[in-house]
Protein backbone atom coordinates (compact mmCIF):
# COMPACT_ATOMS: atom_id res chain seq x y z
CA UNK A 1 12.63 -15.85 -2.12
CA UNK A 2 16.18 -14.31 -2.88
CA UNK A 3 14.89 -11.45 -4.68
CA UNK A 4 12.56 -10.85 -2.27
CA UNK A 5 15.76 -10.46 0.11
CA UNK A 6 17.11 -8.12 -2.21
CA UNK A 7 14.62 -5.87 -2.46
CA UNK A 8 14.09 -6.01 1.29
CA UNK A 9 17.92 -4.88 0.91
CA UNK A 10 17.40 -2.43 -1.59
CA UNK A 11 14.73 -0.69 0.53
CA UNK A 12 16.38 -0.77 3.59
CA UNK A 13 20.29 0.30 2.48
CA UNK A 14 18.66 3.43 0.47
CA UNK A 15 18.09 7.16 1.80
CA UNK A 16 16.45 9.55 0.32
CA UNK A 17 19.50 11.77 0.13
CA UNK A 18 20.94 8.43 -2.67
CA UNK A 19 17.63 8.85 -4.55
CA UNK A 20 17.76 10.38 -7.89
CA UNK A 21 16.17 14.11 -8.03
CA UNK A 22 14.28 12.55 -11.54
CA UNK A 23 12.96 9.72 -9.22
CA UNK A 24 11.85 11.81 -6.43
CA UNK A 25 10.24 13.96 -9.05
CA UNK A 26 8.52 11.13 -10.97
CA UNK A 27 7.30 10.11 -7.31
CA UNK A 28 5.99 13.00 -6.11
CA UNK A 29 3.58 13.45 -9.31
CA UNK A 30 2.60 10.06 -9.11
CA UNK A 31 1.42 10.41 -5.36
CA UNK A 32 -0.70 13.80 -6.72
CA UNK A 33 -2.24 11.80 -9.40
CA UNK A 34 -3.36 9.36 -6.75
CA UNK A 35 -4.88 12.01 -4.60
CA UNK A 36 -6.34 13.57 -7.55
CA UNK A 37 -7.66 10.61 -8.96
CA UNK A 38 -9.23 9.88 -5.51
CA UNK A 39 -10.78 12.90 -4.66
CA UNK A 40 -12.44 12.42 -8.35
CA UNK A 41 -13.86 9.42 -7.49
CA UNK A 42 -15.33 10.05 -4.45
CA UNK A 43 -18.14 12.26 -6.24
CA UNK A 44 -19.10 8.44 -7.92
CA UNK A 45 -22.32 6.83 -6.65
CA UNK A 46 -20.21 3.68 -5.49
CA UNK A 47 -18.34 6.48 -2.71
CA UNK A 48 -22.17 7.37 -1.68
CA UNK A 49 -23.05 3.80 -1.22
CA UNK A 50 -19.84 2.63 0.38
CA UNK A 51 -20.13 5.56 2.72
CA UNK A 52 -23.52 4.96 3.74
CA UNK A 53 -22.47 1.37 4.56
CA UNK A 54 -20.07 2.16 6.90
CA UNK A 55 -21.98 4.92 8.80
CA UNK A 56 -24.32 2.60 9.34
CA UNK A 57 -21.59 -0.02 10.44
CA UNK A 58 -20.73 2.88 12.98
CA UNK A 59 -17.29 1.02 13.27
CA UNK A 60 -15.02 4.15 14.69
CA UNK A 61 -11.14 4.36 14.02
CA UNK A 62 -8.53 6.69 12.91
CA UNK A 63 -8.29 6.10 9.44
CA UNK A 64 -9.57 8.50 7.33
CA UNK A 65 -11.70 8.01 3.91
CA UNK A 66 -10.38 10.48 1.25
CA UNK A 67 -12.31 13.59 0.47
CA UNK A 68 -15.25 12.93 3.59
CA UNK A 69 -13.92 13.67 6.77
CA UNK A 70 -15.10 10.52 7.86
CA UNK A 71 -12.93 8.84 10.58
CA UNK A 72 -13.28 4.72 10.94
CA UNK A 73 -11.54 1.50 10.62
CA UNK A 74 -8.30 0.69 8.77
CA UNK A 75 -10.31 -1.85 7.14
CA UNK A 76 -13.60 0.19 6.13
CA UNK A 77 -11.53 3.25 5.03
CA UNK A 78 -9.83 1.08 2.51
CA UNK A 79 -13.16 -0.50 1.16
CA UNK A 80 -14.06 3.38 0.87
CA UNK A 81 -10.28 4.79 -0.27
CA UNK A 82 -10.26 1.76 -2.91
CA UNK A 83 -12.68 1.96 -5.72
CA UNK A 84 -12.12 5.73 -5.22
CA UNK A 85 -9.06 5.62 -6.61
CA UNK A 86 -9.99 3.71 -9.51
């Protein structure tokens, strides 16, 4: 539990301004490489079939599932955004 209280401090005593350009950097690339690797895997059968499920679930939301446009639940978009990114 106490290093869970530190990081909790960590996060919450550090700005962005204190962050290391290299870090911000390294951070950056890593979010692109997540997008990238998502929008990759939604041309993957599993995408076709996950989205299929969840238009026929019909469950509306504002979460989006990468690369489709499709707007649903927090829940559903994650079951979607998941093995995407995989």
């Amino acid at each position: 539990m106490l290093e869970t209280k530190k990081l909790i401090s960590f996060i919450c005593d550090t700005f962005y301004d204190h962050l290391p350009n290299e870090a911000v950097l390294r951070a950056k690339h890593c979010l692109l490489d997540g997008l990238g690797v998502s929008l990759a895997g939604y041309s993957h059968p599993v995408t076709d079939m996950l989205l299929n499920y969840v238009k026929d679930v019909g469950a509306k939301g504002s979460a989006t599932a990468i690369g489709s446009g499709l707007k649903t639940s927090l829940p559903l978009a994650a079951l979607i955004n998941g093995p995407c990114a995989m």
